[in-house]
PDB file of N, CA and C in Angstrom:
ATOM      1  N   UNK A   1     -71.104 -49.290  75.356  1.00  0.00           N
ATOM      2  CA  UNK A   1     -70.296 -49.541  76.524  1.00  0.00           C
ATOM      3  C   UNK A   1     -69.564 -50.856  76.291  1.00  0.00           C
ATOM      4  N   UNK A   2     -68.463 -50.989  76.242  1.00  0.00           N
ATOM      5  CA  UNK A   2     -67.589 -52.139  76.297  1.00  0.00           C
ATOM      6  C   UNK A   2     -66.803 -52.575  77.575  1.00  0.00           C
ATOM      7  N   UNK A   3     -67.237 -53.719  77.754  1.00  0.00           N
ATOM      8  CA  UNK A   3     -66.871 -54.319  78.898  1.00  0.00           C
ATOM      9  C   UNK A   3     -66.422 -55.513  78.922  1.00  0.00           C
ATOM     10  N   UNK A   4     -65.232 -55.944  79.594  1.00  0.00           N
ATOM     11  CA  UNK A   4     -64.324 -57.363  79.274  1.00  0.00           C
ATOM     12  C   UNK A   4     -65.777 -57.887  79.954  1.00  0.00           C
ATOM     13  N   UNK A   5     -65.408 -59.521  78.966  1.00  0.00           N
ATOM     14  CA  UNK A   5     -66.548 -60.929  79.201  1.00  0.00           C
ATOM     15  C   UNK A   5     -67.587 -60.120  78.600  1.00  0.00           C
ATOM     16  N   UNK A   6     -68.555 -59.141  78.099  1.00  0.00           N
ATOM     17  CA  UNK A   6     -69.614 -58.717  78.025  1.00  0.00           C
ATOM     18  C   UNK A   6     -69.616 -59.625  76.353  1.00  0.00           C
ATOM     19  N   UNK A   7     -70.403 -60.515  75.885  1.00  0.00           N
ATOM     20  CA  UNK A   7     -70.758 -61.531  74.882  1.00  0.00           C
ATOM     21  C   UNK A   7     -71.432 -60.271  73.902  1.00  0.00           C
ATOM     22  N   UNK A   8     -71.054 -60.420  72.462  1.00  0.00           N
ATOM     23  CA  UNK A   8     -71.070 -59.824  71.017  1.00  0.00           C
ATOM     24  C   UNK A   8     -72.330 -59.199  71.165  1.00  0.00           C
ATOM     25  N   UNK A   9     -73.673 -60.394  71.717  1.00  0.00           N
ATOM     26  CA  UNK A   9     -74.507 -59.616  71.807  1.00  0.00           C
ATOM     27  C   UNK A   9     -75.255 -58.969  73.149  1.00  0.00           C
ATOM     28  N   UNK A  10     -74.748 -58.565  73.540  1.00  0.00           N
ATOM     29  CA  UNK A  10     -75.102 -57.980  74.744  1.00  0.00           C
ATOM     30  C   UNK A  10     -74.031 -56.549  74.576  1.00  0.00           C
ATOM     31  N   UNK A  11     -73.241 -56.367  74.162  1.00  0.00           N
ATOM     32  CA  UNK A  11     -72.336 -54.977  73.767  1.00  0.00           C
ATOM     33  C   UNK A  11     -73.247 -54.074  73.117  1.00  0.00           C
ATOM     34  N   UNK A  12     -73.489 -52.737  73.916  1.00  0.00           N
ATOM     35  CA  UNK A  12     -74.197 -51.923  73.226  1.00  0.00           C
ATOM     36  C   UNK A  12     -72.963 -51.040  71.985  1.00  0.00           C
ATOM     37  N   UNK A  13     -71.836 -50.753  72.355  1.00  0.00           N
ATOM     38  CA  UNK A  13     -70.635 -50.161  71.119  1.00  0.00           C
ATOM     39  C   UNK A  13     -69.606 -51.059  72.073  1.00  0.00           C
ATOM     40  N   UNK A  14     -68.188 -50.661  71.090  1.00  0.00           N
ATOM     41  CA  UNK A  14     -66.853 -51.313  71.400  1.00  0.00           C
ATOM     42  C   UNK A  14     -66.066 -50.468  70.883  1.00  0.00           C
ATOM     43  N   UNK A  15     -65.157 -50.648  72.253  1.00  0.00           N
ATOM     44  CA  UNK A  15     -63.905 -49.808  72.213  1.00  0.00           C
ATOM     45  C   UNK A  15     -63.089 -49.791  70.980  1.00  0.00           C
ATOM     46  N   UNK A  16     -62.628 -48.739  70.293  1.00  0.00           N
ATOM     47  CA  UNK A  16     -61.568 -49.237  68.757  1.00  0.00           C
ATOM     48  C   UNK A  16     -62.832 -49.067  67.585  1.00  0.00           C
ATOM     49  N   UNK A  17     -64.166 -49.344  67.568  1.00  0.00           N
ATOM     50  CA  UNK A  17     -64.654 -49.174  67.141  1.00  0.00           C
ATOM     51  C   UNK A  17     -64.962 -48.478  66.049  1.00  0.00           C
ATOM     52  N   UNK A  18     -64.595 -47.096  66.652  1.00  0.00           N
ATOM     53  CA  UNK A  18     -65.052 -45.827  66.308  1.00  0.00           C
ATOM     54  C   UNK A  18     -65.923 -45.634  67.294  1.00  0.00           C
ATOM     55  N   UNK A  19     -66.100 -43.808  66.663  1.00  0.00           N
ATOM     56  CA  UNK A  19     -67.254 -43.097  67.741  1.00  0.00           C
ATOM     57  C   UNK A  19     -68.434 -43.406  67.540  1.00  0.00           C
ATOM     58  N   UNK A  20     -69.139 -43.164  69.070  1.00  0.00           N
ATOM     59  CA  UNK A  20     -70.532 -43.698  68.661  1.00  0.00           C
ATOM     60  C   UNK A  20     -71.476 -42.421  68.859  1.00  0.00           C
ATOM     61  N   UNK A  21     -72.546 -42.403  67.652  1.00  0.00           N
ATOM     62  CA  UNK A  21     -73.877 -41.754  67.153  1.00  0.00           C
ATOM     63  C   UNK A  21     -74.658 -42.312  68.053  1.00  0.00           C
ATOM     64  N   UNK A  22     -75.288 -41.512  69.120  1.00  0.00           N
ATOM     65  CA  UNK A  22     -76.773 -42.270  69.558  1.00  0.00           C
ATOM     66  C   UNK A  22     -77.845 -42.283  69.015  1.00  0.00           C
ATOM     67  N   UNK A  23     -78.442 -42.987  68.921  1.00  0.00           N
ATOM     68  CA  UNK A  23     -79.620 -43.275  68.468  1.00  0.00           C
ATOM     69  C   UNK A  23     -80.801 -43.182  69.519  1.00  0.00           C
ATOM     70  N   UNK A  24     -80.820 -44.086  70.222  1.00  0.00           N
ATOM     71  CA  UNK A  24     -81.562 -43.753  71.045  1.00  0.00           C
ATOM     72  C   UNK A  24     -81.200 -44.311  72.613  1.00  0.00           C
ATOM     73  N   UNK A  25     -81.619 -43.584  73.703  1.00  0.00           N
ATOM     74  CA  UNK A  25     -81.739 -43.924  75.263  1.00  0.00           C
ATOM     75  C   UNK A  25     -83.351 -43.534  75.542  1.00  0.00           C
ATOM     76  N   UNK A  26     -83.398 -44.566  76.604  1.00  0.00           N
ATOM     77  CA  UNK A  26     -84.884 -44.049  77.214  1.00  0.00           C
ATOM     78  C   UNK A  26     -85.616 -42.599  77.118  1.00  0.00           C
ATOM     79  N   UNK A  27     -84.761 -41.706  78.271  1.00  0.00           N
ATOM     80  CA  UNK A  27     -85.140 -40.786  78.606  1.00  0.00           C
ATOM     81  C   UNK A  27     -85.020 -39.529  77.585  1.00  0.00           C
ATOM     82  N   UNK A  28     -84.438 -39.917  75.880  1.00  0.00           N
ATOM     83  CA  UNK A  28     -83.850 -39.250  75.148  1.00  0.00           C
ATOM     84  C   UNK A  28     -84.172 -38.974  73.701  1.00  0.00           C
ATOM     85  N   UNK A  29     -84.581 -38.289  73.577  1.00  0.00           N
ATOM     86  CA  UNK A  29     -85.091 -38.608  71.616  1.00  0.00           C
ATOM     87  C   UNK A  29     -83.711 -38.022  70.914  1.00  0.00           C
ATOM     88  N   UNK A  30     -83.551 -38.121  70.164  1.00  0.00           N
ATOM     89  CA  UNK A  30     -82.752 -38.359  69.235  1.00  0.00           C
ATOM     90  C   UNK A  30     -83.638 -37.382  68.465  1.00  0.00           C
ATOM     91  N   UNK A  31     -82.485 -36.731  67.849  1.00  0.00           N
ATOM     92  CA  UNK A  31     -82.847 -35.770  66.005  1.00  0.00           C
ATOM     93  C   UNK A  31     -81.642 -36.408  64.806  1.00  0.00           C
ATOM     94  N   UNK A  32     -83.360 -37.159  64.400  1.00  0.00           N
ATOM     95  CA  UNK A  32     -82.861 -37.864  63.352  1.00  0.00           C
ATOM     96  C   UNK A  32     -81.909 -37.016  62.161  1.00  0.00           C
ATOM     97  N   UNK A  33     -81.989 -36.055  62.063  1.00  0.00           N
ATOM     98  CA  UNK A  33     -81.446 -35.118  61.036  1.00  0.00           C
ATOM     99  C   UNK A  33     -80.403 -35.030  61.401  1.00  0.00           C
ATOM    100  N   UNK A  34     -79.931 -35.136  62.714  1.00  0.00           N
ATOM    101  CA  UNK A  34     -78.585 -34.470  63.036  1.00  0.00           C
ATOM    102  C   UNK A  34     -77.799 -35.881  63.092  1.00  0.00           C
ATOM    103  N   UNK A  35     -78.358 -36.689  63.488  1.00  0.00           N
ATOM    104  CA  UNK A  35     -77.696 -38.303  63.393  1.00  0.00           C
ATOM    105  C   UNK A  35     -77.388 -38.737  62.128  1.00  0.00           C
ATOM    106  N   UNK A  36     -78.204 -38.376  60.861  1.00  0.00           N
ATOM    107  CA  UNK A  36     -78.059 -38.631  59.181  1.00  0.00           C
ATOM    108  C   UNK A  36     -76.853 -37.488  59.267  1.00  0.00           C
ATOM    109  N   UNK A  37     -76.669 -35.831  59.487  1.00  0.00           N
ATOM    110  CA  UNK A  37     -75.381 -35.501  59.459  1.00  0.00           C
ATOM    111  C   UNK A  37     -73.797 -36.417  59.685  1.00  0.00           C
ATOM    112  N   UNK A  38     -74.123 -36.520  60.994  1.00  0.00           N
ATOM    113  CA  UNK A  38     -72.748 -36.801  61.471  1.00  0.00           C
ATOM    114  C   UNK A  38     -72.892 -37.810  60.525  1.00  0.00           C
ATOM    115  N   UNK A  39     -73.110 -38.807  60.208  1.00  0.00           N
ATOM    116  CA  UNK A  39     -72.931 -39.873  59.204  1.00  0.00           C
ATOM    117  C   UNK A  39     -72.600 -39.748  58.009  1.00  0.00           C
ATOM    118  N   UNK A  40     -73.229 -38.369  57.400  1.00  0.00           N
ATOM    119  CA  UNK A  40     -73.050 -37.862  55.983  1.00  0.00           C
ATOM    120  C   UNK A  40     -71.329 -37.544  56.308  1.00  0.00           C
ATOM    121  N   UNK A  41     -71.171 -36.801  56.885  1.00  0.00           N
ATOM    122  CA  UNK A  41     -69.773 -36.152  57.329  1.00  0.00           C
ATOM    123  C   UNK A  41     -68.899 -36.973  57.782  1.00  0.00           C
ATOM    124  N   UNK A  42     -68.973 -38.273  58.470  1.00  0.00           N
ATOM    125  CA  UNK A  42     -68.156 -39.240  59.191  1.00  0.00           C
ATOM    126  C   UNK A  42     -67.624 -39.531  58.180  1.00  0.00           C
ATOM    127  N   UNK A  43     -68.218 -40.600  56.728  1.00  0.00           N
ATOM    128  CA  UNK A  43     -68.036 -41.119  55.802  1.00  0.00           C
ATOM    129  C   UNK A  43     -66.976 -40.631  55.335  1.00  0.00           C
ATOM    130  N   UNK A  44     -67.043 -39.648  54.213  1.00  0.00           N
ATOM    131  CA  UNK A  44     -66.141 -39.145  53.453  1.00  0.00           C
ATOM    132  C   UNK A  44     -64.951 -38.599  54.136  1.00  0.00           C
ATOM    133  N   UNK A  45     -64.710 -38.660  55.231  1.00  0.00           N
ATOM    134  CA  UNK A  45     -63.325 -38.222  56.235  1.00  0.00           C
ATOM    135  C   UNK A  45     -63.159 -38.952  56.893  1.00  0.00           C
ATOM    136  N   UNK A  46     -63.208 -40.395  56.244  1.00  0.00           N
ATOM    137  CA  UNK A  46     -62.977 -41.558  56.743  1.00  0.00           C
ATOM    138  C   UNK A  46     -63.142 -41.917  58.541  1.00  0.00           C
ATOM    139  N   UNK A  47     -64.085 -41.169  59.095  1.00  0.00           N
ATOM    140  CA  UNK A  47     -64.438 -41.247  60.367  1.00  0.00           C
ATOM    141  C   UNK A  47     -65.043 -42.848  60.880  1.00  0.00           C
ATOM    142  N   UNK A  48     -64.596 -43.723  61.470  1.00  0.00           N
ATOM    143  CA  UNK A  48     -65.349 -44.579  61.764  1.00  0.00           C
ATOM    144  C   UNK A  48     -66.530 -44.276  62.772  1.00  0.00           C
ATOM    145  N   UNK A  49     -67.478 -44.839  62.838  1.00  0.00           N
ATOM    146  CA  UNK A  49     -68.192 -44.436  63.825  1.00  0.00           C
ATOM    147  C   UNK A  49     -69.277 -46.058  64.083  1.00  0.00           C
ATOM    148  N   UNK A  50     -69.754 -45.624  64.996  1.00  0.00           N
ATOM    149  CA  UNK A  50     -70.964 -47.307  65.468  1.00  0.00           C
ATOM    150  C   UNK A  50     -72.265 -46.670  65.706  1.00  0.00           C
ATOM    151  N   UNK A  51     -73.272 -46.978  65.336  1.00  0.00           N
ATOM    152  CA  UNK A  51     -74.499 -46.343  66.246  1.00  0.00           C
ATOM    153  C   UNK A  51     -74.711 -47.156  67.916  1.00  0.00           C
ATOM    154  N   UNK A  52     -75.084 -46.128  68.508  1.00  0.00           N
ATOM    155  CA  UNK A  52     -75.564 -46.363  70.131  1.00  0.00           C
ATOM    156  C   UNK A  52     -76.796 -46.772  70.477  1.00  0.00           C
ATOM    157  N   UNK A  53     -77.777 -47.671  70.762  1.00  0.00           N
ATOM    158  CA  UNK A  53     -79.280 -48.113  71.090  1.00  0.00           C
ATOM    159  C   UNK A  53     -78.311 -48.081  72.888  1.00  0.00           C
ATOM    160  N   UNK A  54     -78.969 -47.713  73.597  1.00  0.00           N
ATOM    161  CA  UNK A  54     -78.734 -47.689  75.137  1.00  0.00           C
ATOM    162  C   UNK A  54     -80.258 -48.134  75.564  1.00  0.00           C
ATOM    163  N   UNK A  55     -80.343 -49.893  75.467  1.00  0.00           N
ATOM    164  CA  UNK A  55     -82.378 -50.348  75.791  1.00  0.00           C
ATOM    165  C   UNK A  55     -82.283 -49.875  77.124  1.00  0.00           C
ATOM    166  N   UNK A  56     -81.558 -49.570  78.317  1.00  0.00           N
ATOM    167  CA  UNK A  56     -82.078 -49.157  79.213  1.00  0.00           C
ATOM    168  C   UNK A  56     -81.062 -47.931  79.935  1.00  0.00           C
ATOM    169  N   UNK A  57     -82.083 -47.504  80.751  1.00  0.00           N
ATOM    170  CA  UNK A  57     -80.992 -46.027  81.268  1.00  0.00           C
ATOM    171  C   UNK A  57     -81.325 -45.470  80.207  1.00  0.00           C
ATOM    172  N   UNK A  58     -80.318 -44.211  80.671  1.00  0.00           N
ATOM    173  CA  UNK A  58     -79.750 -42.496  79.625  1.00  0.00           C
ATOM    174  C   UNK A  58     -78.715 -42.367  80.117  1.00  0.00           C
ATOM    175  N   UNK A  59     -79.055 -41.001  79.344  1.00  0.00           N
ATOM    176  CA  UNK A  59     -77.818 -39.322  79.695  1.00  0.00           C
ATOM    177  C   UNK A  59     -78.413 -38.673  80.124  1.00  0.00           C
ATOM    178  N   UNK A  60     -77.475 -37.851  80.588  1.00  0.00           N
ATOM    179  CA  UNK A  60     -77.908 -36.370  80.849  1.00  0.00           C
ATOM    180  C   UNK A  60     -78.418 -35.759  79.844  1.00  0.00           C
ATOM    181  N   UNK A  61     -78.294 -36.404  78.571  1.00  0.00           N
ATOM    182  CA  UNK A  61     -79.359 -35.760  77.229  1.00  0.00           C
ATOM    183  C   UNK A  61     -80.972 -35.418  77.379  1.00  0.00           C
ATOM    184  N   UNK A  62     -81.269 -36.337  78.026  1.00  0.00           N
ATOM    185  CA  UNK A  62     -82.997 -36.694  78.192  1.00  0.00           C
ATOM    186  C   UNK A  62     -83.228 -35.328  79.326  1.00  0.00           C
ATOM    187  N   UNK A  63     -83.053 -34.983  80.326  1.00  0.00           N
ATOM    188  CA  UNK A  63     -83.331 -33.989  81.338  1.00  0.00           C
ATOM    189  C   UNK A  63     -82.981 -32.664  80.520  1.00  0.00           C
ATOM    190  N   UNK A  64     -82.225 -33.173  79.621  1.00  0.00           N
ATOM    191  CA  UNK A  64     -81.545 -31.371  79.397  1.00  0.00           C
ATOM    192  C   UNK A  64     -82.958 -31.193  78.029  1.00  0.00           C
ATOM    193  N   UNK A  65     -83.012 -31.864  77.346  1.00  0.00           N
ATOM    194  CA  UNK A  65     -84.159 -31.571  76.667  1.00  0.00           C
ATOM    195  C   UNK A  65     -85.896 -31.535  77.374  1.00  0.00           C
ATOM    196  N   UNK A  66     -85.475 -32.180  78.951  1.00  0.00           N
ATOM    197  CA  UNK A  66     -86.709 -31.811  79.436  1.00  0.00           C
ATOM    198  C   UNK A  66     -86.853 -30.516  79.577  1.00  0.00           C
ATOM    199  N   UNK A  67     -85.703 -29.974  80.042  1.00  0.00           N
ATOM    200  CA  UNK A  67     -85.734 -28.457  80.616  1.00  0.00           C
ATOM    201  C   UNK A  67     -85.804 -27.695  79.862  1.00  0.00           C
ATOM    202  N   UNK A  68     -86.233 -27.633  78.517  1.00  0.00           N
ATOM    203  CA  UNK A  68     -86.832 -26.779  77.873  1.00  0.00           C
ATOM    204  C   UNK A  68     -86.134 -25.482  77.654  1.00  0.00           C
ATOM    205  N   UNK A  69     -84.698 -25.638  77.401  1.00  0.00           N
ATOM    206  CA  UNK A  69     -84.224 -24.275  77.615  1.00  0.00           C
ATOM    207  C   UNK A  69     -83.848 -23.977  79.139  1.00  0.00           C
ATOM    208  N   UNK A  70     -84.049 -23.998  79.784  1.00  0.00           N
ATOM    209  CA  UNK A  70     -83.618 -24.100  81.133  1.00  0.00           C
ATOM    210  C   UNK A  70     -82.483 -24.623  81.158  1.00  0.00           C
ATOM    211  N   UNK A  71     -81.218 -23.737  81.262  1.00  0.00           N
ATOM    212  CA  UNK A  71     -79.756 -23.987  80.894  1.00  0.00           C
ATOM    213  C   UNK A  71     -79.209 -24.314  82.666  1.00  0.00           C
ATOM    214  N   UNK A  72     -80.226 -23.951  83.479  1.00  0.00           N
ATOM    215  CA  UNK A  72     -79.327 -24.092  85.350  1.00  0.00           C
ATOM    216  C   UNK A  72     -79.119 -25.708  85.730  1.00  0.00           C
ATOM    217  N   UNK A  73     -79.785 -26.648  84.856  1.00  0.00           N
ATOM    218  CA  UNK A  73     -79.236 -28.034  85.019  1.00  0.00           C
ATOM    219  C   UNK A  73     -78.307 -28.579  85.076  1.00  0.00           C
TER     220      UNK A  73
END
């Protein structure tokens, strides 16, 4: 999240950056395999990209993997 005044370290990504890979949010695990993809693939097609740590909060990622398949979320 980039936000004017927000200090170098306190910026979880930045705008211009490139796209960002999450890594991890609270409520959210991450598949490491699929995060080493996009990276394998970013690279060589000159994709910039940033990784994402979100130390507090989520997404809607974390519930949707609660639901187990349960697509009515």
């Amino acid at each position: 999240m980039d936000l004017p005044g927000t200090p170098d370290d306190g910026a979880i990504t930045r705008l211009g950056a490139g796209v960002a890979i999450k890594v991890f949010d609270s409520p959210f695990i991450p598949n490491f395999k699929l995060v080493g993809h996009l990276q394998e693939i970013a690279e060589p097609a000159g994709v910039r990209y940033q990784m994402e740590i979100l130390p507090r909060g989520g997404t809607d990622a974390g519930a949707m993997q609660r639901g187990q398949g349960d697509h009515s979320l």
